[in-house]
C-alpha atoms as a PDB file:
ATOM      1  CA  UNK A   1       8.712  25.001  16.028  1.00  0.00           C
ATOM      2  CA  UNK A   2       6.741  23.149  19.126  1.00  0.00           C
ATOM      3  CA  UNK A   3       5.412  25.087  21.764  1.00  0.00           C
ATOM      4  CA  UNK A   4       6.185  24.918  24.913  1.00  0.00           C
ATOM      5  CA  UNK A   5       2.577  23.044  25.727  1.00  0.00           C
ATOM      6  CA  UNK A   6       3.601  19.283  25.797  1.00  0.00           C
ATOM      7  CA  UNK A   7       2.510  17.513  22.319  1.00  0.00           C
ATOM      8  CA  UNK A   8       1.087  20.877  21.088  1.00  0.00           C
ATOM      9  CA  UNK A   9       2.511  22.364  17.800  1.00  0.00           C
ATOM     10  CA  UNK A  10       2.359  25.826  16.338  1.00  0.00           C
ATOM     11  CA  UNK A  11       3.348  24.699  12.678  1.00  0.00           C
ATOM     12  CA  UNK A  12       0.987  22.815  10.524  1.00  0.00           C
ATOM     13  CA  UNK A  13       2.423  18.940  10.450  1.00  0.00           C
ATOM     14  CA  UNK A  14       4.262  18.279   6.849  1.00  0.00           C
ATOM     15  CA  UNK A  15       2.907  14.424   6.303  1.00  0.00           C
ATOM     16  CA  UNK A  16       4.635  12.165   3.717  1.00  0.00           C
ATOM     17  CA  UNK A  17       2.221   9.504   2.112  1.00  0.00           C
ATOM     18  CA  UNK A  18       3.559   6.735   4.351  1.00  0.00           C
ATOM     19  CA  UNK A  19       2.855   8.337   7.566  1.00  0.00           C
ATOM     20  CA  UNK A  20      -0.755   9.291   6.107  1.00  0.00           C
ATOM     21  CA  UNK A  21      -0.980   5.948   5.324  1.00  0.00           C
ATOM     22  CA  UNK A  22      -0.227   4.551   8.400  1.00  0.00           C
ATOM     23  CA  UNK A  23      -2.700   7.163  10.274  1.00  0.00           C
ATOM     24  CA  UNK A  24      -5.280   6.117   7.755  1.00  0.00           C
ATOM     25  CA  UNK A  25      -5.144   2.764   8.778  1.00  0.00           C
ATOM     26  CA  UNK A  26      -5.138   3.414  12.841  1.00  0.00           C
ATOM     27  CA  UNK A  27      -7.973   5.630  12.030  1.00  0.00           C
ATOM     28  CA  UNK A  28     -10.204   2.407  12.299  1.00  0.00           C
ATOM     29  CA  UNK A  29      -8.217   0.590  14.766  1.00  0.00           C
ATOM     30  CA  UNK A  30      -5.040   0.226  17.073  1.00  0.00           C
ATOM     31  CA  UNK A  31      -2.469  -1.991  15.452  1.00  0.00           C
ATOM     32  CA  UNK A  32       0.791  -3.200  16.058  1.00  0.00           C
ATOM     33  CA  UNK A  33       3.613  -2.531  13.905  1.00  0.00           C
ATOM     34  CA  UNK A  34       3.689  -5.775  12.465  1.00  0.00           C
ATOM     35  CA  UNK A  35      -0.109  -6.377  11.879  1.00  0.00           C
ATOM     36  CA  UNK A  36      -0.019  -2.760  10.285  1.00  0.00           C
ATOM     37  CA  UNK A  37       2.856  -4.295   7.755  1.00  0.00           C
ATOM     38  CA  UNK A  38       0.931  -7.334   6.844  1.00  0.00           C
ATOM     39  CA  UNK A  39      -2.343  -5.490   6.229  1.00  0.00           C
ATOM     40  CA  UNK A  40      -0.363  -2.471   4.308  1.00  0.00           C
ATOM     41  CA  UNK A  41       1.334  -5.505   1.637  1.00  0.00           C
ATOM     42  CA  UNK A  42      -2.112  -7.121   1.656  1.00  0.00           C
ATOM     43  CA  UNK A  43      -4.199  -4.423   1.058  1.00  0.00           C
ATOM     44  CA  UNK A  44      -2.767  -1.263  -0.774  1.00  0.00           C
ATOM     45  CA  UNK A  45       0.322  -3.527  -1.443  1.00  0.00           C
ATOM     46  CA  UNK A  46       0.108  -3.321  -5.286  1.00  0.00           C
ATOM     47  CA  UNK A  47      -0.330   0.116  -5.673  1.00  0.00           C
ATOM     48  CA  UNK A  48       1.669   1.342  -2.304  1.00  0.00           C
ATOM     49  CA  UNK A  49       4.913  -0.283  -1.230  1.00  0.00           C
ATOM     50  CA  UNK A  50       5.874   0.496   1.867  1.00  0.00           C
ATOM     51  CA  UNK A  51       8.957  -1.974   4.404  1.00  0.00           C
ATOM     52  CA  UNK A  52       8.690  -2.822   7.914  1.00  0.00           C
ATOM     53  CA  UNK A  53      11.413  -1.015   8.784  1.00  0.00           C
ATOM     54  CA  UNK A  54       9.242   2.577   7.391  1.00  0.00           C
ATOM     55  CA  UNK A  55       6.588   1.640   9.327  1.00  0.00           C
ATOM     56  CA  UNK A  56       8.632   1.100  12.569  1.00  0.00           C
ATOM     57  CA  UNK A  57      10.269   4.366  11.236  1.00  0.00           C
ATOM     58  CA  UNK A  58       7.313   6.342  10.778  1.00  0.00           C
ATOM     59  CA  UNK A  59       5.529   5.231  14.055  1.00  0.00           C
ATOM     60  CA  UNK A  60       8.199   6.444  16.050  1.00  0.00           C
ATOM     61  CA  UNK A  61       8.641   9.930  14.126  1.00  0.00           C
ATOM     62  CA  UNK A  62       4.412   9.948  14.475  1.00  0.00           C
ATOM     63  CA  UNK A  63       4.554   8.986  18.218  1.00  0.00           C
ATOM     64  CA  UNK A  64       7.043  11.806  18.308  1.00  0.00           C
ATOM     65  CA  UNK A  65       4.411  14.676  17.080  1.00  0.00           C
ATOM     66  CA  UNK A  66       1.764  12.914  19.026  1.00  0.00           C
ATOM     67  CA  UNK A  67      -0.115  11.534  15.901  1.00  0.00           C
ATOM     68  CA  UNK A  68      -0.544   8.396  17.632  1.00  0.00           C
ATOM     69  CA  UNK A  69       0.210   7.224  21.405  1.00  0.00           C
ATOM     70  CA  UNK A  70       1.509   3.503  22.365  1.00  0.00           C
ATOM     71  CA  UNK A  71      -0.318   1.625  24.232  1.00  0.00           C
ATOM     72  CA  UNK A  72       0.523  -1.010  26.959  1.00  0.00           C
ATOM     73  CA  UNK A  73       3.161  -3.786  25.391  1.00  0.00           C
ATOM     74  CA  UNK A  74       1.079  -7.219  24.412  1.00  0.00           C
ATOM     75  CA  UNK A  75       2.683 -10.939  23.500  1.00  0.00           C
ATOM     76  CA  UNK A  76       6.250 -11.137  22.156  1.00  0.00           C
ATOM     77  CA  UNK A  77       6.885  -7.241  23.184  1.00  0.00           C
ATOM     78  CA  UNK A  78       4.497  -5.989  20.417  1.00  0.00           C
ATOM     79  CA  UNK A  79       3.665  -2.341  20.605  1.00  0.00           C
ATOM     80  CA  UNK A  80       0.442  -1.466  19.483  1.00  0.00           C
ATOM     81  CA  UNK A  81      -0.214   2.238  18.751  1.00  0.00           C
ATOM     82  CA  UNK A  82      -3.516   4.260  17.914  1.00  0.00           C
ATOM     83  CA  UNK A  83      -4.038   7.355  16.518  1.00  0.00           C
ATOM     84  CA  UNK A  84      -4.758  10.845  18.884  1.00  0.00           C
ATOM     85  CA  UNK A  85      -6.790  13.182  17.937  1.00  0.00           C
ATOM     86  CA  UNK A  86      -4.197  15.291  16.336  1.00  0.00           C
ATOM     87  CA  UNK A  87      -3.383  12.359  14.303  1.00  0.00           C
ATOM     88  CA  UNK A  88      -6.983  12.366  13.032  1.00  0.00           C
ATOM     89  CA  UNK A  89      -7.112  15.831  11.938  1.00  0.00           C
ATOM     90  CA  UNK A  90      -2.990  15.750  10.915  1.00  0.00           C
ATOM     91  CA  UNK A  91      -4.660  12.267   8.415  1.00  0.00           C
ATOM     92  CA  UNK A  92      -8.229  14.884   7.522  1.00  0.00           C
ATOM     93  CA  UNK A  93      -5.842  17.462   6.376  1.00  0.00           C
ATOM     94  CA  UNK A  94      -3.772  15.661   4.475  1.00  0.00           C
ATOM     95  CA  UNK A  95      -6.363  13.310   2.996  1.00  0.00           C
ATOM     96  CA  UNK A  96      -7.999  16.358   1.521  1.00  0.00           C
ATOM     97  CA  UNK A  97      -5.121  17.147  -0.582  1.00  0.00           C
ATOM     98  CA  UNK A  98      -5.231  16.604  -4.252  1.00  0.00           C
ATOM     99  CA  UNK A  99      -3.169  13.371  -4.850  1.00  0.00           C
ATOM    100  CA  UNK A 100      -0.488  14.020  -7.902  1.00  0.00           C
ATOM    101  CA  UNK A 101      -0.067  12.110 -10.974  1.00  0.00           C
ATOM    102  CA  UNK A 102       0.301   8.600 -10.405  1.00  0.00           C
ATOM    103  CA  UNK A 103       3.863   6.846 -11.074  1.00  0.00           C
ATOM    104  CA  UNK A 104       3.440   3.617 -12.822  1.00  0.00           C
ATOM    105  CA  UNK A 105       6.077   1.843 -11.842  1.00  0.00           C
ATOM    106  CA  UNK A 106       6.075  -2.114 -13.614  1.00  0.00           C
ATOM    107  CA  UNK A 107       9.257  -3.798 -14.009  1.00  0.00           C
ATOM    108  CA  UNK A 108       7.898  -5.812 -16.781  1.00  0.00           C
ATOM    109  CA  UNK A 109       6.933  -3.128 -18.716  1.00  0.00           C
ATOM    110  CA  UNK A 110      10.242  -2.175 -19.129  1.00  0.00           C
ATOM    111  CA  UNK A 111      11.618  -5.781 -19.915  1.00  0.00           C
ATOM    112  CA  UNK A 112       9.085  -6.016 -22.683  1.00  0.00           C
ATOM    113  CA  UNK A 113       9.349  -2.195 -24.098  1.00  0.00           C
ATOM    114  CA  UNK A 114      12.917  -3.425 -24.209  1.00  0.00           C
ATOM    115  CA  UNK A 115      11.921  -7.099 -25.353  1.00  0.00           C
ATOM    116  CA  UNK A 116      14.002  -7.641 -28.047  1.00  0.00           C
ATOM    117  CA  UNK A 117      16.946  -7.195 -25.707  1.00  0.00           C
ATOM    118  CA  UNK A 118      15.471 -10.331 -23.647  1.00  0.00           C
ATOM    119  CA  UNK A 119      16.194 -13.667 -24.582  1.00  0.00           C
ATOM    120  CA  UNK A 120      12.750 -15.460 -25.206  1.00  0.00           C
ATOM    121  CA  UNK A 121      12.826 -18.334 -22.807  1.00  0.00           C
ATOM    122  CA  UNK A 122      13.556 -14.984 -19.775  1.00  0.00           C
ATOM    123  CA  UNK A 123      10.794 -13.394 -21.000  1.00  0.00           C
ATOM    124  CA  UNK A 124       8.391 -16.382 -21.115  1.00  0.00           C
ATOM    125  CA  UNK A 125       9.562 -17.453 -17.674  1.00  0.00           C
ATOM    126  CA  UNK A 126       9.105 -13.809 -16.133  1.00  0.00           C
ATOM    127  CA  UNK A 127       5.736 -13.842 -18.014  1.00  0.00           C
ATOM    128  CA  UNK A 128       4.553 -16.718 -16.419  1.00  0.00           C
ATOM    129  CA  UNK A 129       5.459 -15.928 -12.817  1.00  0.00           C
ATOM    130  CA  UNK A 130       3.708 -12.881 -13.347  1.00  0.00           C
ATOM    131  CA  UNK A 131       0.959 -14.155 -14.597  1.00  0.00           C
ATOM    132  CA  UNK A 132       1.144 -16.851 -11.266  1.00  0.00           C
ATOM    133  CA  UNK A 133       1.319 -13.306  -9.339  1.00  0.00           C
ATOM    134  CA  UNK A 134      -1.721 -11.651 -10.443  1.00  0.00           C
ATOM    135  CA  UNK A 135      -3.850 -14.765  -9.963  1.00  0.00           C
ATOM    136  CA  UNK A 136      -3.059 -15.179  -6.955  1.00  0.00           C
ATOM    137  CA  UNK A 137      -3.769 -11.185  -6.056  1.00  0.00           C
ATOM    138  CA  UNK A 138      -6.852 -11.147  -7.499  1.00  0.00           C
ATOM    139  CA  UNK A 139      -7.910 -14.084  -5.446  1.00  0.00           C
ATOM    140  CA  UNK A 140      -7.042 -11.920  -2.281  1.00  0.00           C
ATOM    141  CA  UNK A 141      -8.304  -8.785  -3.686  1.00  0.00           C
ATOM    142  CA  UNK A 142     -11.659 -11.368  -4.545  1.00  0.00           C
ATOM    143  CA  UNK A 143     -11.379 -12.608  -0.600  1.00  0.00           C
ATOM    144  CA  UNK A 144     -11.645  -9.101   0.607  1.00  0.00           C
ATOM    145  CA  UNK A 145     -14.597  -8.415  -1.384  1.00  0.00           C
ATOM    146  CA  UNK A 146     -17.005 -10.318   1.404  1.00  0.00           C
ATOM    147  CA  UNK A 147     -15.276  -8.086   3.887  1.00  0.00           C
ATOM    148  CA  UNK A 148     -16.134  -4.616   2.274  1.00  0.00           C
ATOM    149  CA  UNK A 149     -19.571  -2.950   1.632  1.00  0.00           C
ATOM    150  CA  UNK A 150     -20.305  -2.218  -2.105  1.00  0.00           C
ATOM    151  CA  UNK A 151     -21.281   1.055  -2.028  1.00  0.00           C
ATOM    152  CA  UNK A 152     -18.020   2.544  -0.075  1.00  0.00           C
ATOM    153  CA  UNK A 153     -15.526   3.945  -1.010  1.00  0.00           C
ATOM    154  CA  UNK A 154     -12.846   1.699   0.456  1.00  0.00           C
ATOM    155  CA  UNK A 155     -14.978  -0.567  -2.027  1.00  0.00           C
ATOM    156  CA  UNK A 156     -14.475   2.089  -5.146  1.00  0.00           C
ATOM    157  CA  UNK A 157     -10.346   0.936  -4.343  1.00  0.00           C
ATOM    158  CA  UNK A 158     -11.245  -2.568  -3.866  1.00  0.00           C
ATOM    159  CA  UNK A 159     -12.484  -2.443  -7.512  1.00  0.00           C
ATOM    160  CA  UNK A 160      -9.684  -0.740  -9.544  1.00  0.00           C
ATOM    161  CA  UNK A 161      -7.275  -3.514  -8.036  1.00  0.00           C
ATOM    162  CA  UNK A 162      -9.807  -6.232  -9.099  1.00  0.00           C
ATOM    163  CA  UNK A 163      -9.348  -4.813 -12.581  1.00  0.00           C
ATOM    164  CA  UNK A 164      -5.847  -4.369 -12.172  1.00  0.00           C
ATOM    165  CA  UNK A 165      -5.147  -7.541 -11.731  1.00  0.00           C
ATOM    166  CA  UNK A 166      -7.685  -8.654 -14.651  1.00  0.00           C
ATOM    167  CA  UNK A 167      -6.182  -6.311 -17.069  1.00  0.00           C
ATOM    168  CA  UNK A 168      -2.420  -7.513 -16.288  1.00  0.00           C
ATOM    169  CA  UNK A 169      -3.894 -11.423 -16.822  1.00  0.00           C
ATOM    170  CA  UNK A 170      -5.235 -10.236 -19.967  1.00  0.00           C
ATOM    171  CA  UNK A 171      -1.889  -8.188 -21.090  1.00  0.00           C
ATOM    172  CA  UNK A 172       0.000 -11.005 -20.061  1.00  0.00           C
ATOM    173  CA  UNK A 173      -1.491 -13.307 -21.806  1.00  0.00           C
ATOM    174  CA  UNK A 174      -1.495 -11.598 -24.714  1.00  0.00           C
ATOM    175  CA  UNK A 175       2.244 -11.417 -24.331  1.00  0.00           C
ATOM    176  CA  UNK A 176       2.099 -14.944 -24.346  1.00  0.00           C
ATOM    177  CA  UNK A 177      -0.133 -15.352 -27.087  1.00  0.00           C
ATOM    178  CA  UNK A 178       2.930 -13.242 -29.187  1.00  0.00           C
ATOM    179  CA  UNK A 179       5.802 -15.170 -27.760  1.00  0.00           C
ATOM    180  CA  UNK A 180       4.639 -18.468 -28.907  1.00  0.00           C
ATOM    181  CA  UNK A 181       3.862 -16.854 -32.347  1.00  0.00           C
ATOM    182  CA  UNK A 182       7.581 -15.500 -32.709  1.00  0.00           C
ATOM    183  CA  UNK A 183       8.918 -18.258 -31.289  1.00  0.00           C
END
């Protein structure tokens, strides 16, 4: 329950993983709703999906517990927000949780664990925009690499989507490799 104090709470702040994201990233700067959507899909995209509409969601409901304040209203009515000081130690506390067991969660995996279900010419077309997909990630995920120091940990990230995106060229390919065998 909030205290009477305005934007002081009693009860420790229950953070979902989107909100912590979204402190995480106005931990290093102020953004706007919409840059903080573009760098979220470019960024973390592949391994966190989060819409525009959560993140408009989730700065309100933050603004709300004071996590983060709005600041004055810049071109086309865009409202850039940083993060308070409560949002800092609200994003410390929660970042020093133990994460859980990732969810994989690959749409093609299930279309080829179900393969023979799929007619062959689907499966070779999903196979190659996939393939078109992950090249093209791992040339972003390359671009970023000039941008981030090697020996931090944002860097440590940086590098298990690199070989992300290797490792599903490599799979796919392989899948490929089969196809045109069976075919």
């Amino acid at each position: 329950m909030p205290s009477s104090k305005r934007g002081a709470r009693t009860e420790p702040l229950e953070l979902n993983a989107t909100a912590a994201s979204i402190l995480g990233f106005l931990h290093k700067e102020p953004q706007t709703g919409w840059e903080l959507a573009e760098r979220i899909e470019d960024i973390i995209g592949d391994f966190w999906n989060v819409t525009r509409s959560q993140i408009y969601r989730e700065l309100k409901d933050l603004a709300a517990q004071g996590l983060v304040a709005s600041m004055k209203t810049g071109p086309r009515d865009r409202q850039p927000y940083k993060i308070t000081e409560p949002g800092r130690r609200a994003f410390k506390l929660w970042i020093a949780e133990r994460p859980g067991r990732p969810n994989m969660r690959l749409p093609l995996v299930l279309q080829v664990f179900f393969g023979e279900a799929v007619d062959p010419e689907n499966l070779a077309r999903s196979l190659t925009e996939l393939r078109a997909y992950h090249e093209g990630r791992l040339a972003a995920y390359k671009g970023f690499e000039a941008e981030v120091p090697e020996d931090s940990w944002t860097y440590e990230s940086l590098r298990l989507g690199l070989m992300f995106q290797k490792m599903m060229i490599s799979w796919i390919d392989s899948l490929q490799k089969r196809a045109k065998r069976r075919g």
